[in-house]
Protein backbone atom coordinates (compact mmCIF):
# COMPACT_ATOMS: atom_id res chain seq x y z
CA UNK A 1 77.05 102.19 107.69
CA UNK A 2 78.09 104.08 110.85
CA UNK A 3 75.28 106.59 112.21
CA UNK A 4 76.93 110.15 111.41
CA UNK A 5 76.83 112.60 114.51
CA UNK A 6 76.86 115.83 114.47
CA UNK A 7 79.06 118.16 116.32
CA UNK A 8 77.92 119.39 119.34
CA UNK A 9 75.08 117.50 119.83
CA UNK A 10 73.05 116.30 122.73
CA UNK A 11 73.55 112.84 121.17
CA UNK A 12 77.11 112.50 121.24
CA UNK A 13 77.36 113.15 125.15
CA UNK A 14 74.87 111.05 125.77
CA UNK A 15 76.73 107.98 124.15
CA UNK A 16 79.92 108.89 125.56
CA UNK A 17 78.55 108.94 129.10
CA UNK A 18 78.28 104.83 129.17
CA UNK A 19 81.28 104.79 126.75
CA UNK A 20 83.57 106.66 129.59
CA UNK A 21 81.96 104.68 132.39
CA UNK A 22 82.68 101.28 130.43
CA UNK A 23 86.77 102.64 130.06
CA UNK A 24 86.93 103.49 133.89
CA UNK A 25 85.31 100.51 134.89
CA UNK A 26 87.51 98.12 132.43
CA UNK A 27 90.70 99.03 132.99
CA UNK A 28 94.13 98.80 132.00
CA UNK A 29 94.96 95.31 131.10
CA UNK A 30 96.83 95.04 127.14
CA UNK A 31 98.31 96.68 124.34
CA UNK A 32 96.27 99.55 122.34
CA UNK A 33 95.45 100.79 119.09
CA UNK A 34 98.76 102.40 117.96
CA UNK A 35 98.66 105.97 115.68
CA UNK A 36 102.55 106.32 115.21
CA UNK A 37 105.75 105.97 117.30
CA UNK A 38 107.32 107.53 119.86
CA UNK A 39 111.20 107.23 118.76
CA UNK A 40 114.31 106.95 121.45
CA UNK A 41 117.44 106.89 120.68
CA UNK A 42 118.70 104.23 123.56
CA UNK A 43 122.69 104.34 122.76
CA UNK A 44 124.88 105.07 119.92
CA UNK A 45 128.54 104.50 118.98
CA UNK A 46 131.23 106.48 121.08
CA UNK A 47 128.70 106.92 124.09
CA UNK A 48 130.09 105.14 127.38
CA UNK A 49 127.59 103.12 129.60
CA UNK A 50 128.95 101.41 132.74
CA UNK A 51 132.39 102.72 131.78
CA UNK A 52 132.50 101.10 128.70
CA UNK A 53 132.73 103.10 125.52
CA UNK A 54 131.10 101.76 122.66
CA UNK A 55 132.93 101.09 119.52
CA UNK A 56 130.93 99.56 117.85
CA UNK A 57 127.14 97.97 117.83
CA UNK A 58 125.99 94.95 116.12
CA UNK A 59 122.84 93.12 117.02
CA UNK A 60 119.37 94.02 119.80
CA UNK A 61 117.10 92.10 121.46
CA UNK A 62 113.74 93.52 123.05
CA UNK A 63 112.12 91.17 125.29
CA UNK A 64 108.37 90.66 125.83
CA UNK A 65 108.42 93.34 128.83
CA UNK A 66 110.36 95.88 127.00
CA UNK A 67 114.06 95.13 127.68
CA UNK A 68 116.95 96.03 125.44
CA UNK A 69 120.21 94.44 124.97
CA UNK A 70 122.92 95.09 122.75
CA UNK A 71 125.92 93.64 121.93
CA UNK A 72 128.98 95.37 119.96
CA UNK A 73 132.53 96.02 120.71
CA UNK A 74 134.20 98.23 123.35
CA UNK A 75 136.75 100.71 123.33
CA UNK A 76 138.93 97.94 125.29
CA UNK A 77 138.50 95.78 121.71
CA UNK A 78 136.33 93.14 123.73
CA UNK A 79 132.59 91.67 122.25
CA UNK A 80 130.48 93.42 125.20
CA UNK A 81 126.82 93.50 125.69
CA UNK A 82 125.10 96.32 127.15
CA UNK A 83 121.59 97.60 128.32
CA UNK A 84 120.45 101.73 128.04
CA UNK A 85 122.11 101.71 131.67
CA UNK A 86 124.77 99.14 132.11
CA UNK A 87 127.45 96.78 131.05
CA UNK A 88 125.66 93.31 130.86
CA UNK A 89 128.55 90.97 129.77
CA UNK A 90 132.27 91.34 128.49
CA UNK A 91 134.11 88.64 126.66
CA UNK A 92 136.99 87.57 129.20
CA UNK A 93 134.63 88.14 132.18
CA UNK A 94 132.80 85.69 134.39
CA UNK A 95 129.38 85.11 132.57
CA UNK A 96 127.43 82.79 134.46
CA UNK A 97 130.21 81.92 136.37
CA UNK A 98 132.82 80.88 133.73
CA UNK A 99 134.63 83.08 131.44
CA UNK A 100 132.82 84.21 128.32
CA UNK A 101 134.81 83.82 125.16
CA UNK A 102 134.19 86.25 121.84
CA UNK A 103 131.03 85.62 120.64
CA UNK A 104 128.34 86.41 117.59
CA UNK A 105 127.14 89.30 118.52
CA UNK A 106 124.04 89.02 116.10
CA UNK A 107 123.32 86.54 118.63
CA UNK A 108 122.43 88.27 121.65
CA UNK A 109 118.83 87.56 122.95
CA UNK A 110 117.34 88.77 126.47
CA UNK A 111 114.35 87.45 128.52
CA UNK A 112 111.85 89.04 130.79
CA UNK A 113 113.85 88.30 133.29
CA UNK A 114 117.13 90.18 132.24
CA UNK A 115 118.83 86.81 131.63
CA UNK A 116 121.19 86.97 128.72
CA UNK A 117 122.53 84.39 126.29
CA UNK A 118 124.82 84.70 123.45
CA UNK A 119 126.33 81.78 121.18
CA UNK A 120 130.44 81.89 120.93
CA UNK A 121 131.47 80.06 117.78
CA UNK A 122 134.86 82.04 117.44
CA UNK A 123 137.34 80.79 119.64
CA UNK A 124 137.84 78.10 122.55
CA UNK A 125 135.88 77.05 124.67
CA UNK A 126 133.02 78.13 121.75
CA UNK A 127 129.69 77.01 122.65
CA UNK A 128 125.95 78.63 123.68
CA UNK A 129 126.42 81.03 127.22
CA UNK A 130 123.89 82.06 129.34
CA UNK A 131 124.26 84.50 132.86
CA UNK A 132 122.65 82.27 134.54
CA UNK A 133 124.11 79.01 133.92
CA UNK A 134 127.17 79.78 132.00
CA UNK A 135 128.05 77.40 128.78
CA UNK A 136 125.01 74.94 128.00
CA UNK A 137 125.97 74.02 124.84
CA UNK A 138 129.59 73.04 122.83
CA UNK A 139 132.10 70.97 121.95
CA UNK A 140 131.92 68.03 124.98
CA UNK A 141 128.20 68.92 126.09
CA UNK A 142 126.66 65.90 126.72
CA UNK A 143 123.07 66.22 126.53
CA UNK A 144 119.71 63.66 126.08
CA UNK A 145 122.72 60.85 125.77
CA UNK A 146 124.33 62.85 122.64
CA UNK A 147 128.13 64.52 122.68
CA UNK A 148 128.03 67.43 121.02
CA UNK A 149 131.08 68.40 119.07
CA UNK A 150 130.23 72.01 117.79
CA UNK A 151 127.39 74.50 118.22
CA UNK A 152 126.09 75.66 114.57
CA UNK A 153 125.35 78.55 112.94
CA UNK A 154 124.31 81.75 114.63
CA UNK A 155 121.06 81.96 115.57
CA UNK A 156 119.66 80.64 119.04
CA UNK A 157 116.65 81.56 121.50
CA UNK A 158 116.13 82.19 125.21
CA UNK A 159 112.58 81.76 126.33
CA UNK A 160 111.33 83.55 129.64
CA UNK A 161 111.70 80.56 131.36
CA UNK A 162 115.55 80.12 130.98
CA UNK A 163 115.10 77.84 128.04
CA UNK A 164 117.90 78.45 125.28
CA UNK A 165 117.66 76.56 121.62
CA UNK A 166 120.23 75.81 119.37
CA UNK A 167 121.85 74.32 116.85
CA UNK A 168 124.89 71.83 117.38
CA UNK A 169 126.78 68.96 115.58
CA UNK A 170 126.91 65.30 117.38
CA UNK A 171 129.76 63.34 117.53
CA UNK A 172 127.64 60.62 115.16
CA UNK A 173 127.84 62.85 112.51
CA UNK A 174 124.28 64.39 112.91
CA UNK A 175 123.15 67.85 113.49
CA UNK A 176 120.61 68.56 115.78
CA UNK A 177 118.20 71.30 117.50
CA UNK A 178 118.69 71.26 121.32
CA UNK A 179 118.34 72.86 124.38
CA UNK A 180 120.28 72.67 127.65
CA UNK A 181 118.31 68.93 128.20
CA UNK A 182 116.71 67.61 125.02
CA UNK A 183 117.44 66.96 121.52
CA UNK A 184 114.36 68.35 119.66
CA UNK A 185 114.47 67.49 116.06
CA UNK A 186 117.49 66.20 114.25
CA UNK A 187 119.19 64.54 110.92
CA UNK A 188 116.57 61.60 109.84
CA UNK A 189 113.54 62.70 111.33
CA UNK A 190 110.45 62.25 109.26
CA UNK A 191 108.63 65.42 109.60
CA UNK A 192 105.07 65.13 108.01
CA UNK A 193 106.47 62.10 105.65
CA UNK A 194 109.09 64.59 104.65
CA UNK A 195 112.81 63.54 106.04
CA UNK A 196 114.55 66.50 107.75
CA UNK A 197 118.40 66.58 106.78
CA UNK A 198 119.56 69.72 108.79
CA UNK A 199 123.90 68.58 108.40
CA UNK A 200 123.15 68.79 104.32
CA UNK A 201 122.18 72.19 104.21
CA UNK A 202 118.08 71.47 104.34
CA UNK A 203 117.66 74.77 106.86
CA UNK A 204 119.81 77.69 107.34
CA UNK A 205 120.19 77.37 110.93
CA UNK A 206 117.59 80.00 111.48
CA UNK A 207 115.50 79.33 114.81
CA UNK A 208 112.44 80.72 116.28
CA UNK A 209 110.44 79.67 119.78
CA UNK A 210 106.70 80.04 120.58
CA UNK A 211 105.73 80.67 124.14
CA UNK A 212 104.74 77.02 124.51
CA UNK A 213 108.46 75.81 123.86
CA UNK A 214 107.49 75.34 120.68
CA UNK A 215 110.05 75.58 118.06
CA UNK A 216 109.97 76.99 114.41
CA UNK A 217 112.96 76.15 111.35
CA UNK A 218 113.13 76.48 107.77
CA UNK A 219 113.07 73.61 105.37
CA UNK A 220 115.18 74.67 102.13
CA UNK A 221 116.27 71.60 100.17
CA UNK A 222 117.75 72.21 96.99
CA UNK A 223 115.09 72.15 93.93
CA UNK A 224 112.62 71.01 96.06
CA UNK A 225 109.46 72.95 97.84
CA UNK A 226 110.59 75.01 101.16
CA UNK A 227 108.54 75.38 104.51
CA UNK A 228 108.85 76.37 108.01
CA UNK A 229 108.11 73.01 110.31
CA UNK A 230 108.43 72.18 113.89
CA UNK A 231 108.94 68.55 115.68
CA UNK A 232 105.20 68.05 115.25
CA UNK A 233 104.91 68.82 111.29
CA UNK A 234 104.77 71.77 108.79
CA UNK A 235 102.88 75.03 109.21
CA UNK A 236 104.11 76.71 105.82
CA UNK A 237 104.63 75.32 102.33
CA UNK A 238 105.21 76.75 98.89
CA UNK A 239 101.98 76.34 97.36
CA UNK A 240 100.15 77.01 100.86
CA UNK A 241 97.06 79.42 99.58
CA UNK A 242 96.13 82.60 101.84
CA UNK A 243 92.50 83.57 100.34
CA UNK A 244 92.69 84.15 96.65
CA UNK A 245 96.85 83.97 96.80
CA UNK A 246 99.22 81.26 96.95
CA UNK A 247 103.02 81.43 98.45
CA UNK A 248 105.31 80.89 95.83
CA UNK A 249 108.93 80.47 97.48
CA UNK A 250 109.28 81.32 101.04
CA UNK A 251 112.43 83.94 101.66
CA UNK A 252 114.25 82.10 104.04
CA UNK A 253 116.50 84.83 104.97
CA UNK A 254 114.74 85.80 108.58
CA UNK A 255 112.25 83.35 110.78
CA UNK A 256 109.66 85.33 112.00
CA UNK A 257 107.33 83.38 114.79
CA UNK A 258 105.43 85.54 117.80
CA UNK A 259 104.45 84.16 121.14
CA UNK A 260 100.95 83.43 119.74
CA UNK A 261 102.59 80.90 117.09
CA UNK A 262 101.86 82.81 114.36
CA UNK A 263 104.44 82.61 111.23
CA UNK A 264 105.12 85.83 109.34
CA UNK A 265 107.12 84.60 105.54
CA UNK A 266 107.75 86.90 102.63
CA UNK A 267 107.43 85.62 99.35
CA UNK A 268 110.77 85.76 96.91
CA UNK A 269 108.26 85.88 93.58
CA UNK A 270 107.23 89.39 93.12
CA UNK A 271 105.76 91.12 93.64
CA UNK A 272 107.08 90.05 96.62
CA UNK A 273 103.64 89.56 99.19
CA UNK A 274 103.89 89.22 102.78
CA UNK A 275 101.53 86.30 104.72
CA UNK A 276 100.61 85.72 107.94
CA UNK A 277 99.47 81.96 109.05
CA UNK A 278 95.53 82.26 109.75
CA UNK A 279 95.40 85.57 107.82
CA UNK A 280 93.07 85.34 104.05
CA UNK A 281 95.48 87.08 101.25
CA UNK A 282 98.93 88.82 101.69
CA UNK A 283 98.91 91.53 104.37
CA UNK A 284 101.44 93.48 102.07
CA UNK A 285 103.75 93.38 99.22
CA UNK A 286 106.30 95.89 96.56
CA UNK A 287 103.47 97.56 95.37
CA UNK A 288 102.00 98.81 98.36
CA UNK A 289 101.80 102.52 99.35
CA UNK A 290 102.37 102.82 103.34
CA UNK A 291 101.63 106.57 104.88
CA UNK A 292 102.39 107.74 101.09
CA UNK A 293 105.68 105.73 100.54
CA UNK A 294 106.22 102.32 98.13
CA UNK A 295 107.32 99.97 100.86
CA UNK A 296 109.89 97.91 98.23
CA UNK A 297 111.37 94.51 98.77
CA UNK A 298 111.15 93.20 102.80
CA UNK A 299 114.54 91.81 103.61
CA UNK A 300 114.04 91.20 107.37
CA UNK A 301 110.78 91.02 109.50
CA UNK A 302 109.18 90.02 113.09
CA UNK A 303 106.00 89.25 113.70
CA UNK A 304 104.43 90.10 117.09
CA UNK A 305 100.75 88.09 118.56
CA UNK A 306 98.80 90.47 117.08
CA UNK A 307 100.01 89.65 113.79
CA UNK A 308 101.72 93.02 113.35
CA UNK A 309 104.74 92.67 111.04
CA UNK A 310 107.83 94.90 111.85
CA UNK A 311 109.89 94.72 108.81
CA UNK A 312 112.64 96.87 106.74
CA UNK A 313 112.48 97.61 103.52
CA UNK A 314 114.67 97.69 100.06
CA UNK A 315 115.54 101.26 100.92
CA UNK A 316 115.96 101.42 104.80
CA UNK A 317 113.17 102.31 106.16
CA UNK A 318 111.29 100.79 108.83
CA UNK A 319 107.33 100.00 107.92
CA UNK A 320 104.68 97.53 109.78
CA UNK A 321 101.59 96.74 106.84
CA UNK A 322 99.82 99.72 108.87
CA UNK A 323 102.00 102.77 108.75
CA UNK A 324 105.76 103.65 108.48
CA UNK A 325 107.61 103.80 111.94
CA UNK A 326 110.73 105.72 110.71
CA UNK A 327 112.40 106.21 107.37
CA UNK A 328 115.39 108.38 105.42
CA UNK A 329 115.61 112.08 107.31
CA UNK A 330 113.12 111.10 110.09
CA UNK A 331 115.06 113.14 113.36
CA UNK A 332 115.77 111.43 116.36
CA UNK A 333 117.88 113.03 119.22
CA UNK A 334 118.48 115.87 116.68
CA UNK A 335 120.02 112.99 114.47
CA UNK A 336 118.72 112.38 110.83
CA UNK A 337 118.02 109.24 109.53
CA UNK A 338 120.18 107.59 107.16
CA UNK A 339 119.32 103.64 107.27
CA UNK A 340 118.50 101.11 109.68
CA UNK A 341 120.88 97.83 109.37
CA UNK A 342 120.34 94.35 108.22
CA UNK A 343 119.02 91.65 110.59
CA UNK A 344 118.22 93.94 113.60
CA UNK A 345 114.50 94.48 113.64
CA UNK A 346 112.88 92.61 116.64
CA UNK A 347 108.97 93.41 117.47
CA UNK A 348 107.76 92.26 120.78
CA UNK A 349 103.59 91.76 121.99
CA UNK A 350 103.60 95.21 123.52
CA UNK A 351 103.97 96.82 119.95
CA UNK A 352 107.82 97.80 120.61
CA UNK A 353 110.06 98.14 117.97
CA UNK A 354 113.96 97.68 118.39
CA UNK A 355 116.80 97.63 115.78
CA UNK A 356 120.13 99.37 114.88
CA UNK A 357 120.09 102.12 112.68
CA UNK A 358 122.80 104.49 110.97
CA UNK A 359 122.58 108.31 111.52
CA UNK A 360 123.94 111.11 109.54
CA UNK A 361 127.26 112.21 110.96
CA UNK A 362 128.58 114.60 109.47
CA UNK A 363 129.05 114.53 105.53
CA UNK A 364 129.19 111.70 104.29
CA UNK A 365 129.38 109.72 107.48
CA UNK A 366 127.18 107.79 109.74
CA UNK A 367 126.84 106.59 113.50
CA UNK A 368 125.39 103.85 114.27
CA UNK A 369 122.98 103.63 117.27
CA UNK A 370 120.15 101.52 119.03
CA UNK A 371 116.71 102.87 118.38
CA UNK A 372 113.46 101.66 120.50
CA UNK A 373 109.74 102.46 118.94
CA UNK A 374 107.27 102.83 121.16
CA UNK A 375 103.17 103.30 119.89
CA UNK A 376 101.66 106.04 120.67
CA UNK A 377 98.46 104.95 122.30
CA UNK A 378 95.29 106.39 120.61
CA UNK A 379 93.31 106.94 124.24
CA UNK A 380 96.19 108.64 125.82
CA UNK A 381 94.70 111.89 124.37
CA UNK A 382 97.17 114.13 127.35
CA UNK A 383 100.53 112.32 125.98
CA UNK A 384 101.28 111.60 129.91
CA UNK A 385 101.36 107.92 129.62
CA UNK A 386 98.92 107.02 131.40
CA UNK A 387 94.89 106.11 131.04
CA UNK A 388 92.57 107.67 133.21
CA UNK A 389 89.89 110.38 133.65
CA UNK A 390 91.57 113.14 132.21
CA UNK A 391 91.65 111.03 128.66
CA UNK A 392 88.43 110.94 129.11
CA UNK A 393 87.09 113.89 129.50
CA UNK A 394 89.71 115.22 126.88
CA UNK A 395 88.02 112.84 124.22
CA UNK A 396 84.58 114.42 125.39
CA UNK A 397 85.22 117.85 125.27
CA UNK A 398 87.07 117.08 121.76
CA UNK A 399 84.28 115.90 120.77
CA UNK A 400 81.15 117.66 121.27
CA UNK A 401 83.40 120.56 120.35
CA UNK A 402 84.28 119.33 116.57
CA UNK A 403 87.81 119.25 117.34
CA UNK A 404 89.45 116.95 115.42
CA UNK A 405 91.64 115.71 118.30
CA UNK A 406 89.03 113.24 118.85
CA UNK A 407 89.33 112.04 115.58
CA UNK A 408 90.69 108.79 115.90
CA UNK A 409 90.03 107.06 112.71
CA UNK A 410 91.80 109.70 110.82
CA UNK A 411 89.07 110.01 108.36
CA UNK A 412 87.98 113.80 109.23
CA UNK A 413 84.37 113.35 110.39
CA UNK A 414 83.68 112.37 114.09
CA UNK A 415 81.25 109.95 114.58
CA UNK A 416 80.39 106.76 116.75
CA UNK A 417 83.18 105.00 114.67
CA UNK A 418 85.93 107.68 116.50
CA UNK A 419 83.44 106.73 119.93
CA UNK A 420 84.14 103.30 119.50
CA UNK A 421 88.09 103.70 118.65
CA UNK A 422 88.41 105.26 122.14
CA UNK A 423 86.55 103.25 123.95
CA UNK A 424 88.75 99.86 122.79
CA UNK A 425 91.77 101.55 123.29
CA UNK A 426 90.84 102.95 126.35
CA UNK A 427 89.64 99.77 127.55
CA UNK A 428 93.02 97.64 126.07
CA UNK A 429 95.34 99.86 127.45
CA UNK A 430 98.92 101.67 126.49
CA UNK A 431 102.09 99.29 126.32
């Protein structure tokens, strides 16, 4: 049981002395505690950026530094991908020095580095593009001694270092997961005694990467038990247990895998929990009550290290298992809510949330625009940004004053617990 301090007190400025000289001393180094969002609307339909207009918007990316890209349609008619500030890639313009075809734009992924890659399974010359190194994958791509014949499906990765992974068919009739040098996995392998048929339908060409390379695919054979394996074995079953609860059937409809290798699943038997690899019992499921609202049926989810879940619910609303990030009439830019959109909810280590959402436009109309969440960090008591004395001393004077400011564990007392929330946020950092 915390020790319960009294307002005012001699006591409480004698533990925050060593508390603020620990913060100072520690530093600014990682993500903090968050208590809400900051919300920015980034771009919406009809704005222009780098004198393009944008027509339309279709998929984000957020990268593990806090980059956006999105990719929609222009006012020219022509797939585009763009950044808050500028035009990153047009189909019929040099993209990696060859010309970029039409391509998915669901698939658009960015790096730390601002590299881009999109996979083109439209028209000639379809394939997997990169800015940096143009097409890496396609019809005629030779690659680890395998002709590919067709890239498959539209989901791929591009890891900080340059490294994109894919799906494509081989002229022997397999299907494989590759990137620009190796063939990682493909039709016949015995995963875990379990043979992997990826041509047959066994995954739905849903891929996810680790930060060691590492990657992560569904395994959804007809009447038979589904998981989430990589080249070296499984790492969720139906049947796995988590505590006292046991998945049922994985939803295979979104691949959620952070840096950290941890592998976020929802389960399709209700009432519908959500589990984490390496966490005891679901983190969430229909029934629960988030900052006062039922979160309902997940239908697409991210998962960062941390093991924070970004995911959107039956009703449109964006929730992690901790609080609700934005829902139905939230205002952004003076624009009300009315629903974010399928399959664009990406979470990144930082706490960063990016997706698409739909904004009341009128009556009866929406407008689609890209939305970034930032967390508001719990030490940065001034709302400048930035850790330093002036947090500190805030959090003091808040404190030995009985001002509720310096309540940090929302649960209306101040105490050592509220001491102690500073003081590891303080010393983690803002994103």
């Amino acid at each position: 049981m915390p020790t319960r301090v009294s307002c005012g007190r001699s006591l409480s400025a004698a533990v925050l002395r060593p508390v603020a000289a620990l913060a100072l001393a520690a530093g600014v180094a990682a993500p903090a505690l968050a208590q809400g969002y900051h919300l920015q609307l980034l771009a919406r339909k009809g704005d222009t950026i780098g004198g393009k207009v944008i027509a339309q918007i279709g998929g984000v990316d957020l990268s593990d530094n806090g980059l956006v890209a999105f990719a929609g349609r222009s006012g020219e008619g022509k797939s585009t991908v763009w950044s808050p500030t500028a035009v990153l890639a047009t189909e019929g313009e040099l993209f990696g020095g060859v010309t970029l075809p039409n391509f998915n734009w669901s698939t658009i992924q960015i790096n730390n580095s601002g590299e881009i890659a999109v996979a083109a399974p439209f028209t000639a010359p379809e394939g997997i593009f990169t800015s940096v190194e143009g097409k890496v994958g396609g019809a005629g791509v030779v690659i680890d001694g395998n002709v590919l014949t067709d890239t498959v499906g539209g989901s791929i990765f591009l890891a900080n270092d340059g490294t994109v992974y894919f799906f494509a068919q081989i002229d022997d009739g397999r299907q494989g997961v590759f990137t620009q040098t190796s063939l990682l996995v493909a039709d016949g392998d015995i995963i875990d005694s379990t043979p992997i048929t990826l041509a047959n339908g066994n995954t739905n060409d849903s891929i996810d990467v680790d930060a060691n390379g590492v990657p992560y695919l569904f395994y959804e054979p007809a009447g038979q038990p589904r998981g989430v394996f990589t080249p070296n074995g499984f790492v969720v079953r139906d049947g796995d247990s988590y505590g006292a609860d046991t998945l049922v059937n994985i939803n295979t409809s979104d691949l959620a895998v952070s840096d950290s290798g941890l592998v976020a699943v929802c389960d399709n038997a209700e009432p519908n929990p959500m589990f984490v690899t390496g966490v005891a019992g679901a983190v969430t499921d229909n029934n629960t009550v988030i900052d006062g609202e039922m979160r309902g049926f997940a239908f697409d989810m991210d998962v960062n290290s941390a093991g924070t879940i970004a995911f959107r619910s039956e009703s449109g609303a964006v929730f992690t298992q901790y609080e609700s990030v934005f829902s139905f009439g939230d205002v952004v830019n003076g624009m009300r809510l009315m629903e974010v959109k399928y399959s664009t909810i990406t979470i990144n280590d930082l706490g960063q949330i990016a997706c698409v959402a739909t904004f009341e436009f009128g009556p009866g109309l929406g407008l689609d625009a890209v939305i970034l969440a930032t967390p508001i960090c719990a030490a940065d008591l001034d709302g400048n940004g930035v850790l330093n004395l002036d947090d500190v001393n805030l959090f003091a004077s808040a404190f030995t004053g009985g001002d509720l400011l310096a309540d940090l564990d929302g649960n209306g007392t101040l105490n050592l617990d509220d001491i102690n929330t500073f003081a590891g946020a303080f010393v983690a950092g803002c994103p």
